[in-house]
PDB file of N, CA and C in Angstrom:
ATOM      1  N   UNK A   1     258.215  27.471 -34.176  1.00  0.00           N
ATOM      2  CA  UNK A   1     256.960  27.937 -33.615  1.00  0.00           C
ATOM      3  C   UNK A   1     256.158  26.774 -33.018  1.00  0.00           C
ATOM      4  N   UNK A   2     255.928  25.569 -33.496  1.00  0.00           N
ATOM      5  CA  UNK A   2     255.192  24.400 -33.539  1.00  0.00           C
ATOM      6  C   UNK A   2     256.186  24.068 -32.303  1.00  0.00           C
ATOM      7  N   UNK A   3     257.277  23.869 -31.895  1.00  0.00           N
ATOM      8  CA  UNK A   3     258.076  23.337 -30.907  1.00  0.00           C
ATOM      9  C   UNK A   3     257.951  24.348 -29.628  1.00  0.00           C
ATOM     10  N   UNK A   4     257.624  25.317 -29.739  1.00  0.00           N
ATOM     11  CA  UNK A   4     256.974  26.504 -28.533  1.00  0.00           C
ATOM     12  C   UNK A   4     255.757  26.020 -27.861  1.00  0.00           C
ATOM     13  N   UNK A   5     254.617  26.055 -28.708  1.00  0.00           N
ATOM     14  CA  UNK A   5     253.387  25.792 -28.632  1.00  0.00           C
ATOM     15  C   UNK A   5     253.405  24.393 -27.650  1.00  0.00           C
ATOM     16  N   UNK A   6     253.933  23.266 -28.291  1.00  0.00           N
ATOM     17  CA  UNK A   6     254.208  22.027 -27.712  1.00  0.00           C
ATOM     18  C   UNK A   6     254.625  21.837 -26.305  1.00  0.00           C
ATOM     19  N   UNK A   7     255.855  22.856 -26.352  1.00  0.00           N
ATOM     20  CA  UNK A   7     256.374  23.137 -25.072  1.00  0.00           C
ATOM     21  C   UNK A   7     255.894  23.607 -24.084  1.00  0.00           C
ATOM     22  N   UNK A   8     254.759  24.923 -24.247  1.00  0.00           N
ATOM     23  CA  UNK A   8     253.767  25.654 -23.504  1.00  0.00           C
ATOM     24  C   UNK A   8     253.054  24.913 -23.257  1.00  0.00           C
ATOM     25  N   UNK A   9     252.467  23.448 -23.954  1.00  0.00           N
ATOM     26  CA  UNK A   9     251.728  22.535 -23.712  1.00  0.00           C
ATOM     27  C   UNK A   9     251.877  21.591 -22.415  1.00  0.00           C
ATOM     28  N   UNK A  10     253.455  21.326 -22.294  1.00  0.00           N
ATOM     29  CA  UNK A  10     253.698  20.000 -21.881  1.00  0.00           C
ATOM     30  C   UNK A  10     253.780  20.959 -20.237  1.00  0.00           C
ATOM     31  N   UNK A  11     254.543  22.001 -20.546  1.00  0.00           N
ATOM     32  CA  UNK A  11     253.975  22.482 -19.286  1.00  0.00           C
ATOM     33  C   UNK A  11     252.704  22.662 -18.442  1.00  0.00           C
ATOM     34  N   UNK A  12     252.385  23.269 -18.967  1.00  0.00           N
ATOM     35  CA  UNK A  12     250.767  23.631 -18.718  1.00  0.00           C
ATOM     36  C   UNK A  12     249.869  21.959 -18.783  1.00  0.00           C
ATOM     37  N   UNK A  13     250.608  21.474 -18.923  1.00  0.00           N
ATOM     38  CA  UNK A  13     250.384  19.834 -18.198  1.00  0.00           C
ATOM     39  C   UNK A  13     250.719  19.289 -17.331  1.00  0.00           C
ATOM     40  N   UNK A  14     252.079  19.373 -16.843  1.00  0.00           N
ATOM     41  CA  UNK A  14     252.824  18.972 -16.375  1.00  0.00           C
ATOM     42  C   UNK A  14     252.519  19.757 -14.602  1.00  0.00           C
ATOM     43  N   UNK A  15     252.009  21.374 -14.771  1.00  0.00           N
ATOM     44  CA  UNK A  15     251.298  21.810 -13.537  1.00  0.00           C
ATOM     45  C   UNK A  15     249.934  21.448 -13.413  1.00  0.00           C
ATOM     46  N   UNK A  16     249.332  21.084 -14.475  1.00  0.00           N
ATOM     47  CA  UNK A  16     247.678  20.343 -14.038  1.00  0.00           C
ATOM     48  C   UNK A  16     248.092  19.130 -13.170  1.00  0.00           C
ATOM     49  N   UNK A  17     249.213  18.567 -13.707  1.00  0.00           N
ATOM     50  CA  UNK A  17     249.489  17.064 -12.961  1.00  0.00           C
ATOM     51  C   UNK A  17     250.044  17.505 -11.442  1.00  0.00           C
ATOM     52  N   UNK A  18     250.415  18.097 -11.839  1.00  0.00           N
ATOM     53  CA  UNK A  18     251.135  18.251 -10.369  1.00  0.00           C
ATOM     54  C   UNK A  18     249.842  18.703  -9.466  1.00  0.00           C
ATOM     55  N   UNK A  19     249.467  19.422  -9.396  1.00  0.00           N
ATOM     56  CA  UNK A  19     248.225  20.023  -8.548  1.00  0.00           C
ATOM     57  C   UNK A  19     246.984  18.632  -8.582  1.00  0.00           C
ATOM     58  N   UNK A  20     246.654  17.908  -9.623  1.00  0.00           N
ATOM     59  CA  UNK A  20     246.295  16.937  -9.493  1.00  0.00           C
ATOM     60  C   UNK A  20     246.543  16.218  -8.508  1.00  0.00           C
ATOM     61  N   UNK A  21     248.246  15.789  -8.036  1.00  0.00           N
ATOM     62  CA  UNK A  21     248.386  14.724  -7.530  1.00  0.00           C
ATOM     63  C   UNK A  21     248.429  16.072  -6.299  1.00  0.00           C
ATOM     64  N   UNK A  22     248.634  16.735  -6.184  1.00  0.00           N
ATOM     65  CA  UNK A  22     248.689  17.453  -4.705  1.00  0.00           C
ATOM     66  C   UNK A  22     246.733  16.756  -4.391  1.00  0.00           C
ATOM     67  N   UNK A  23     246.326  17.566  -4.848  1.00  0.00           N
ATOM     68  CA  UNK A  23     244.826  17.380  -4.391  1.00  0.00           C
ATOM     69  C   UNK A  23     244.176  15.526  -4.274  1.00  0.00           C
ATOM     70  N   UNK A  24     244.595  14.798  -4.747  1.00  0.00           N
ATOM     71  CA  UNK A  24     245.196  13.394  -4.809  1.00  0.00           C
ATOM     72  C   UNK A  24     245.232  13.132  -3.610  1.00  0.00           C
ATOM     73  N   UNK A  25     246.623  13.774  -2.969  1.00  0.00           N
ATOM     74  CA  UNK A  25     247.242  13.159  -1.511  1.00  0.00           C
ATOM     75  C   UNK A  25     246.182  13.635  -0.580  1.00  0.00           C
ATOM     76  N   UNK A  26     245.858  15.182  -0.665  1.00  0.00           N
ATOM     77  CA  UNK A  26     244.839  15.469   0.541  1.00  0.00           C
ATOM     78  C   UNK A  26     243.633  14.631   0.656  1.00  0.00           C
ATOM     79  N   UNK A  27     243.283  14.429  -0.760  1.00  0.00           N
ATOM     80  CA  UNK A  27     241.481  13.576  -0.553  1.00  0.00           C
ATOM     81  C   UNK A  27     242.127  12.150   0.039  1.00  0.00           C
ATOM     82  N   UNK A  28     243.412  11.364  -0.038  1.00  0.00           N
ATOM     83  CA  UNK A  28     243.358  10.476   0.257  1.00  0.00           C
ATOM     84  C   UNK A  28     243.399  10.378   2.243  1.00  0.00           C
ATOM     85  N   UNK A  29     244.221  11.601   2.316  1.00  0.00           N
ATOM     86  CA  UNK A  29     244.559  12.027   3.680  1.00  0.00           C
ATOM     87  C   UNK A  29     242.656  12.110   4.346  1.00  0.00           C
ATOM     88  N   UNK A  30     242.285  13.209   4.213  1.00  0.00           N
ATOM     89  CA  UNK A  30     241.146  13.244   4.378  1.00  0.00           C
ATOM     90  C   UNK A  30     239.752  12.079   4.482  1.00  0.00           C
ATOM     91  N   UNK A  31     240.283  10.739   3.721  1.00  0.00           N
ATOM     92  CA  UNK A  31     239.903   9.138   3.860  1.00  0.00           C
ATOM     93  C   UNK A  31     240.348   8.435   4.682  1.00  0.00           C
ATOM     94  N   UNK A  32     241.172   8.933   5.601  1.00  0.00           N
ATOM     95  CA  UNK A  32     242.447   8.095   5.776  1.00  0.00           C
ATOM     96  C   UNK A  32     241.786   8.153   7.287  1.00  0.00           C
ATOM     97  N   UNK A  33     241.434   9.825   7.843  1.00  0.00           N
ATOM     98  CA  UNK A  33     240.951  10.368   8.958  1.00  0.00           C
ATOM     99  C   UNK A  33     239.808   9.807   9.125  1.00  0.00           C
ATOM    100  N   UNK A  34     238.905  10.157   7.695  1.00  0.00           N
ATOM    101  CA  UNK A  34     237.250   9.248   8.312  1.00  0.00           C
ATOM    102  C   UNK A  34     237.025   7.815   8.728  1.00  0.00           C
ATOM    103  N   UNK A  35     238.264   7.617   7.639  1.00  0.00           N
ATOM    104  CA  UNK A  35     238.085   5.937   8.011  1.00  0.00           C
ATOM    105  C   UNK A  35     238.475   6.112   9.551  1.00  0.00           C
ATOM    106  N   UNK A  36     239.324   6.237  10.848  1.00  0.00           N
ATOM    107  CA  UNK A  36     239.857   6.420  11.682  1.00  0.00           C
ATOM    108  C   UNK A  36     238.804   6.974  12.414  1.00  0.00           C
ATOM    109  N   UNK A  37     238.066   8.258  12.074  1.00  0.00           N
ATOM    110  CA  UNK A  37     236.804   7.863  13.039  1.00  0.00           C
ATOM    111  C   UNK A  37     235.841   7.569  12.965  1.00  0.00           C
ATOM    112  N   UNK A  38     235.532   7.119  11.878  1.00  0.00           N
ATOM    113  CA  UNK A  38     234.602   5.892  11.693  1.00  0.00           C
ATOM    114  C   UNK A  38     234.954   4.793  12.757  1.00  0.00           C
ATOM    115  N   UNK A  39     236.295   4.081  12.668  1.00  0.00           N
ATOM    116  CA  UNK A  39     236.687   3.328  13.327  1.00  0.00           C
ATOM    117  C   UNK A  39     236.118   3.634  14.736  1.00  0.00           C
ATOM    118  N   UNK A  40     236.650   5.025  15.186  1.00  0.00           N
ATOM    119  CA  UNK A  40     236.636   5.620  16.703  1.00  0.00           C
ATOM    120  C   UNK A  40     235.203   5.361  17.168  1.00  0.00           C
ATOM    121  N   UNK A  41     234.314   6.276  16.213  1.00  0.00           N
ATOM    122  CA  UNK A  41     233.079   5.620  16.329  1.00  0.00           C
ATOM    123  C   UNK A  41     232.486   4.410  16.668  1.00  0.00           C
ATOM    124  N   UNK A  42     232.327   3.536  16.088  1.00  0.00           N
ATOM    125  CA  UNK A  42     232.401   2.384  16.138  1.00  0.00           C
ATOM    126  C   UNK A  42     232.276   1.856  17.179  1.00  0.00           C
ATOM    127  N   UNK A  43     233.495   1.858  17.891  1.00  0.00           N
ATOM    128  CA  UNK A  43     234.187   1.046  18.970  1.00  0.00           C
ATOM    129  C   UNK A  43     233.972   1.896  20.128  1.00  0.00           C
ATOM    130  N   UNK A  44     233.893   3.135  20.434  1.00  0.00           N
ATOM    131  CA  UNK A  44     232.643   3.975  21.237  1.00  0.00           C
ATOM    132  C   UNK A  44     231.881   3.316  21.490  1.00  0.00           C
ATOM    133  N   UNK A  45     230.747   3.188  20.092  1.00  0.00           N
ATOM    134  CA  UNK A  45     229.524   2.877  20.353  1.00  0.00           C
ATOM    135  C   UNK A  45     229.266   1.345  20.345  1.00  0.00           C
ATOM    136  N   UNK A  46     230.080   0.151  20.539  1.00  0.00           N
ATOM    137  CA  UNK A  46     230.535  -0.789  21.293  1.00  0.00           C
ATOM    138  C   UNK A  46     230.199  -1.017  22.560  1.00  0.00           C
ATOM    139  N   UNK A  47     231.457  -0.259  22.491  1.00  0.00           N
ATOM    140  CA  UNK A  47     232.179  -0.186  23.987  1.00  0.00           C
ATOM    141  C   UNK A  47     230.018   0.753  24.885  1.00  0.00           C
ATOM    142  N   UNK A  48     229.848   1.507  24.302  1.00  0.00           N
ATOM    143  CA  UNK A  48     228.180   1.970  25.027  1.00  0.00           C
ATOM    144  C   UNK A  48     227.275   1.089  25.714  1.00  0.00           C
ATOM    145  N   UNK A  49     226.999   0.586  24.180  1.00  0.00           N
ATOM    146  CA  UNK A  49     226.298  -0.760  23.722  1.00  0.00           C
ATOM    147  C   UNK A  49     226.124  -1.701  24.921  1.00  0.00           C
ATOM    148  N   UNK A  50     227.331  -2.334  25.076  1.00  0.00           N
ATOM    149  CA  UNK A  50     227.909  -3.462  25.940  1.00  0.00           C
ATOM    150  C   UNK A  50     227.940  -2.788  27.596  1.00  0.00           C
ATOM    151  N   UNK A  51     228.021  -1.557  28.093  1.00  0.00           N
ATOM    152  CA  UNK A  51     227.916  -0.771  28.897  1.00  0.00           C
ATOM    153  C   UNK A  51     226.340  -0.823  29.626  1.00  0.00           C
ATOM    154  N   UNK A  52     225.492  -0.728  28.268  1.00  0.00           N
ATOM    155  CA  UNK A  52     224.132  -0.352  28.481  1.00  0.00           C
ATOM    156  C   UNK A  52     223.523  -1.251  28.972  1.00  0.00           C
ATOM    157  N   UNK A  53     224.117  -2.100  27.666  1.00  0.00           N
ATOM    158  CA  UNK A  53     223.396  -3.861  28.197  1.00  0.00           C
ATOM    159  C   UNK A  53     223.190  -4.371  29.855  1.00  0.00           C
ATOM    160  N   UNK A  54     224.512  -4.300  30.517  1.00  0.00           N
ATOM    161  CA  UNK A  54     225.165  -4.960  31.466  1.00  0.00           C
ATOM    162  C   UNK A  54     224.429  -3.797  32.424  1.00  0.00           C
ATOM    163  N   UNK A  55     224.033  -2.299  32.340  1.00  0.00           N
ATOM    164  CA  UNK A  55     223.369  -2.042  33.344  1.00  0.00           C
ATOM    165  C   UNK A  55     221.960  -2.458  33.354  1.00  0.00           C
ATOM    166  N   UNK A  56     221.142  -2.618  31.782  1.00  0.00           N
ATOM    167  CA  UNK A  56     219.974  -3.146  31.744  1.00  0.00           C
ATOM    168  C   UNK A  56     219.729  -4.382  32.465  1.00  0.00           C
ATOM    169  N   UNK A  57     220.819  -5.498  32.037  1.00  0.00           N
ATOM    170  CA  UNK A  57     220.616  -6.686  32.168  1.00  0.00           C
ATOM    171  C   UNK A  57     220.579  -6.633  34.061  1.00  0.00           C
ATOM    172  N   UNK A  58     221.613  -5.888  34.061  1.00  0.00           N
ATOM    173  CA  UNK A  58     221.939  -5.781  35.793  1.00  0.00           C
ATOM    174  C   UNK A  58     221.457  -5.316  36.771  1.00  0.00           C
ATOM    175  N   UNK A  59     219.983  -4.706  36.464  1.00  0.00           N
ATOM    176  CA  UNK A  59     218.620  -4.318  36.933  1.00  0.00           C
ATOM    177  C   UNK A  59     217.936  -4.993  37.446  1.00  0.00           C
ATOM    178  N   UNK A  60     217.484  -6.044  38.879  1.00  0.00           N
ATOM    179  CA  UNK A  60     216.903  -6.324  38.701  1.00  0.00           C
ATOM    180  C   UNK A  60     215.339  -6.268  39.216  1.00  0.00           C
ATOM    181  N   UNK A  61     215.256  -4.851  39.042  1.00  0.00           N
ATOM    182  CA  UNK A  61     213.992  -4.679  39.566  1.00  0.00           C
ATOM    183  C   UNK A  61     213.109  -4.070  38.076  1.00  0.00           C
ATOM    184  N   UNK A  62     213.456  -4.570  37.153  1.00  0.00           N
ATOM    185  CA  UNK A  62     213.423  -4.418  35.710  1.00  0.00           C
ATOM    186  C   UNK A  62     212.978  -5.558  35.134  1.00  0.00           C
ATOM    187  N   UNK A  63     211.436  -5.435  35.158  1.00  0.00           N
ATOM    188  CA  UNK A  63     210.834  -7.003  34.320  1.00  0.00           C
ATOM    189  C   UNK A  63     211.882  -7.273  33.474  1.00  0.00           C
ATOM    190  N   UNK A  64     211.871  -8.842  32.731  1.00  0.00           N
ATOM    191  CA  UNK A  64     212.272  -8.776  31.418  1.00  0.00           C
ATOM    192  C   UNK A  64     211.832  -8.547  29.731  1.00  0.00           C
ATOM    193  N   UNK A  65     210.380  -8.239  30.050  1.00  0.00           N
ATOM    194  CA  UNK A  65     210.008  -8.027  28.777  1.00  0.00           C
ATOM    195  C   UNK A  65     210.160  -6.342  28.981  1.00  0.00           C
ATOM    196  N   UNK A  66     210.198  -5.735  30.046  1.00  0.00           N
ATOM    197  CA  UNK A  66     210.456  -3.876  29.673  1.00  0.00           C
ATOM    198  C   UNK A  66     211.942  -4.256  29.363  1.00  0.00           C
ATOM    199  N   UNK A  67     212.818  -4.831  29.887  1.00  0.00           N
ATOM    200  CA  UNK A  67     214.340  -4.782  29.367  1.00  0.00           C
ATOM    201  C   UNK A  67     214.596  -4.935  27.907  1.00  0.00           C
ATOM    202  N   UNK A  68     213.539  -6.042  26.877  1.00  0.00           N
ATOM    203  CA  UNK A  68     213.577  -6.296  26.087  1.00  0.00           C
ATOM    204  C   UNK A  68     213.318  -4.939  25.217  1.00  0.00           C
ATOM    205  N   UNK A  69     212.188  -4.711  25.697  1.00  0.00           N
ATOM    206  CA  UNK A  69     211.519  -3.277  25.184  1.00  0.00           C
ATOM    207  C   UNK A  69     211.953  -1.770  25.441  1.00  0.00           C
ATOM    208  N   UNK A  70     213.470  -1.878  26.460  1.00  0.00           N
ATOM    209  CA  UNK A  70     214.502  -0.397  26.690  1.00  0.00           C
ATOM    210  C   UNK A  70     215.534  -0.788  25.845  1.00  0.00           C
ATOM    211  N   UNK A  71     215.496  -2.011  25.332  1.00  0.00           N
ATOM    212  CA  UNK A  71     217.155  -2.312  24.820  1.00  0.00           C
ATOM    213  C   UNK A  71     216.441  -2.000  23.304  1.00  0.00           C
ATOM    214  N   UNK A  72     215.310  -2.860  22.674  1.00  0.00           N
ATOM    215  CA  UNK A  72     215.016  -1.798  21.701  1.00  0.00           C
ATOM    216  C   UNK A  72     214.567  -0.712  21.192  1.00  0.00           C
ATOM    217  N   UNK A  73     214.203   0.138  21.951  1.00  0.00           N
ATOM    218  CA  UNK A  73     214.229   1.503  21.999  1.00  0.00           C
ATOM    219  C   UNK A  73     215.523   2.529  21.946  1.00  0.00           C
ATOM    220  N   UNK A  74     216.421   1.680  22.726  1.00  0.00           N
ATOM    221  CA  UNK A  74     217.497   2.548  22.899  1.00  0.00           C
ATOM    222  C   UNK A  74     218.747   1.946  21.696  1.00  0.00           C
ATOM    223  N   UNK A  75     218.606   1.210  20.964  1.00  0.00           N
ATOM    224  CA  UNK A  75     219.242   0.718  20.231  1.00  0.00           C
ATOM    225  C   UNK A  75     219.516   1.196  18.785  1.00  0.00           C
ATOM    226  N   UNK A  76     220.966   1.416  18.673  1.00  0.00           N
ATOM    227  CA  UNK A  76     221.562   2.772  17.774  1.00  0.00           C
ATOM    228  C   UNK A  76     222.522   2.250  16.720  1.00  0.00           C
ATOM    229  N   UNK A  77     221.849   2.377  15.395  1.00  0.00           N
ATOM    230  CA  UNK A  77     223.185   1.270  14.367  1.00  0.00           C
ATOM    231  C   UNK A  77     224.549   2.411  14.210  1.00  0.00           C
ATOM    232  N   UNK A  78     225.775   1.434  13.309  1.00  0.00           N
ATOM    233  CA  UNK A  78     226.525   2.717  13.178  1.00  0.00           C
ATOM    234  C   UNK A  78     226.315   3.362  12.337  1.00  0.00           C
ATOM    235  N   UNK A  79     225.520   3.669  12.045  1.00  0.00           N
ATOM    236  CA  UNK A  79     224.841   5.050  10.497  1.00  0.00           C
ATOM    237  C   UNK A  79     224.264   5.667  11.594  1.00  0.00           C
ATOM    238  N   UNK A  80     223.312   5.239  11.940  1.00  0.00           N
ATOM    239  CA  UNK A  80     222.801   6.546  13.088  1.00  0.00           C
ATOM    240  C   UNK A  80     223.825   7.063  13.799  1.00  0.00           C
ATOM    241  N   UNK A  81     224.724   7.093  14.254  1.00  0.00           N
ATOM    242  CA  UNK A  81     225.685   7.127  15.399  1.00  0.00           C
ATOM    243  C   UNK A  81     226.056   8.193  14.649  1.00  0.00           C
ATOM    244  N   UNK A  82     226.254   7.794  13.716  1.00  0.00           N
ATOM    245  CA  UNK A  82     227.715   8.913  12.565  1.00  0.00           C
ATOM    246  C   UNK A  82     226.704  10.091  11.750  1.00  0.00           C
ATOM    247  N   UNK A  83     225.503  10.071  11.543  1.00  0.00           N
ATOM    248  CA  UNK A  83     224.952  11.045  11.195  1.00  0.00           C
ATOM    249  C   UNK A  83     225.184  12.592  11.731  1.00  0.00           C
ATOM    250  N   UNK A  84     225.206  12.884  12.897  1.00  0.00           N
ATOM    251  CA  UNK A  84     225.212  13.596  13.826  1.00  0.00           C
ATOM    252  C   UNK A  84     226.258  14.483  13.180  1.00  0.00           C
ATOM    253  N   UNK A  85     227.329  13.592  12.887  1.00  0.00           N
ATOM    254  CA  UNK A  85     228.808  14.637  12.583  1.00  0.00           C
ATOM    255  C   UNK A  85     228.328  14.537  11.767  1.00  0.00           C
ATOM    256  N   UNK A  86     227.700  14.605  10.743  1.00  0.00           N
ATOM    257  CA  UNK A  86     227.592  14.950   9.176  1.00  0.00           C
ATOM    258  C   UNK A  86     228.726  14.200   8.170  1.00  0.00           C
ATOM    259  N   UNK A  87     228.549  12.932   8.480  1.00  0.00           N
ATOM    260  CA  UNK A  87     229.426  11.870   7.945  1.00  0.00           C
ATOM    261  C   UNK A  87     228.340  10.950   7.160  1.00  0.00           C
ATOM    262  N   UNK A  88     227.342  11.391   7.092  1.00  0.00           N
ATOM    263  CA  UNK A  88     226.249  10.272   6.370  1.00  0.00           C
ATOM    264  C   UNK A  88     226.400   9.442   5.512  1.00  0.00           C
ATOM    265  N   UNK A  89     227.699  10.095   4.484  1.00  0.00           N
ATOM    266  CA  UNK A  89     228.132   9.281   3.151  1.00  0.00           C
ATOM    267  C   UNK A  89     228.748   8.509   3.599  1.00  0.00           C
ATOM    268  N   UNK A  90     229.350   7.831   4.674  1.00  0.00           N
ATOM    269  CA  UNK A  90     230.404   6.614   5.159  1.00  0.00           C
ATOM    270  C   UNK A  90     229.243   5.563   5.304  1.00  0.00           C
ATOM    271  N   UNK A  91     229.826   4.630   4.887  1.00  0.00           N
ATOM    272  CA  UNK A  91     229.089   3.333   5.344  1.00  0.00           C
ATOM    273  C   UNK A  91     229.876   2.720   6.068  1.00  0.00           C
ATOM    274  N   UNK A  92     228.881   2.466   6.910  1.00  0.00           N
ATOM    275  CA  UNK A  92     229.635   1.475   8.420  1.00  0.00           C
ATOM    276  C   UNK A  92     228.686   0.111   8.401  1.00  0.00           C
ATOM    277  N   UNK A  93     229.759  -1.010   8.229  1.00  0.00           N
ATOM    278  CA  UNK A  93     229.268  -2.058   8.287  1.00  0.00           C
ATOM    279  C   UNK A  93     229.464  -2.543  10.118  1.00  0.00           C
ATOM    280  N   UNK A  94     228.443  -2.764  10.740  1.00  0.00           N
ATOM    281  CA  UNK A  94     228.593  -3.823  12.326  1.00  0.00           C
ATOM    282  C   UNK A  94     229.591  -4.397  12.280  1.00  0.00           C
ATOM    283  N   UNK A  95     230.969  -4.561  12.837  1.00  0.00           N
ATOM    284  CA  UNK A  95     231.443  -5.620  13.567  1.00  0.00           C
ATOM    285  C   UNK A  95     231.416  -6.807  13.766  1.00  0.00           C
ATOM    286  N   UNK A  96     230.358  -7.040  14.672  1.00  0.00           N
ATOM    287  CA  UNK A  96     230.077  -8.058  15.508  1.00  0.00           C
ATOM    288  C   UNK A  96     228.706  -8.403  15.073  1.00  0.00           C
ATOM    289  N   UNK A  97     228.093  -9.311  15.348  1.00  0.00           N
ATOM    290  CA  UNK A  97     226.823 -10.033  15.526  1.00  0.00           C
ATOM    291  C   UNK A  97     226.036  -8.876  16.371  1.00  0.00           C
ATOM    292  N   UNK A  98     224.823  -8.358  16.324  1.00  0.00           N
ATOM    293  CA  UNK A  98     224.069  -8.059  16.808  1.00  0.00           C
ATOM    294  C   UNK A  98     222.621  -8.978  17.288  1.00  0.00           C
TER     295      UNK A  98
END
């Protein structure tokens, strides 16, 4: 009787584990993607960034203290960027030097 019980046990373990590690692989899968567009992100908003600049800078009928004062206005970290999709819990560290 005691060797039944045991047995019903190791099973009924042995499918918690298993479904464990199933749900395991997806959350890691599912990390795997944010990280990736996080990344995508990122390098988008780079690639903008450096876009924006070069038409600001390349203005020149654009004092330089309003340039100073459109570039910080218009200036977007990567947490703001990623809010939008409802990714808020990622932390995105800058790249580069700002």
């Amino acid at each position: 009787m005691k060797y039944l019980i045991c047995k019903r046990k190791l099973e009924s373990k042995k499918e918690a584990l298993l479904i464990l590690s199933k749900e395991l692989d997806t959350c890691q899968q599912e990390r795997d993607q944010y990280k990736l567009m996080a990344n995508q992100l990122r390098e988008k908003h780079q690639s903008l960034k450096k876009k924006y600049r070069e038409l600001i800078d390349g203005d020149p009928s654009l004092p330089p203290e309003k340039r100073k004062q459109v570039s910080k206005r218009f200036a977007i970290t990567g947490v703001e960027l990623l809010a939008p999709h409802g990714t808020q819990h990622i932390s995105v560290q800058p790249t580069e030097k700002e």
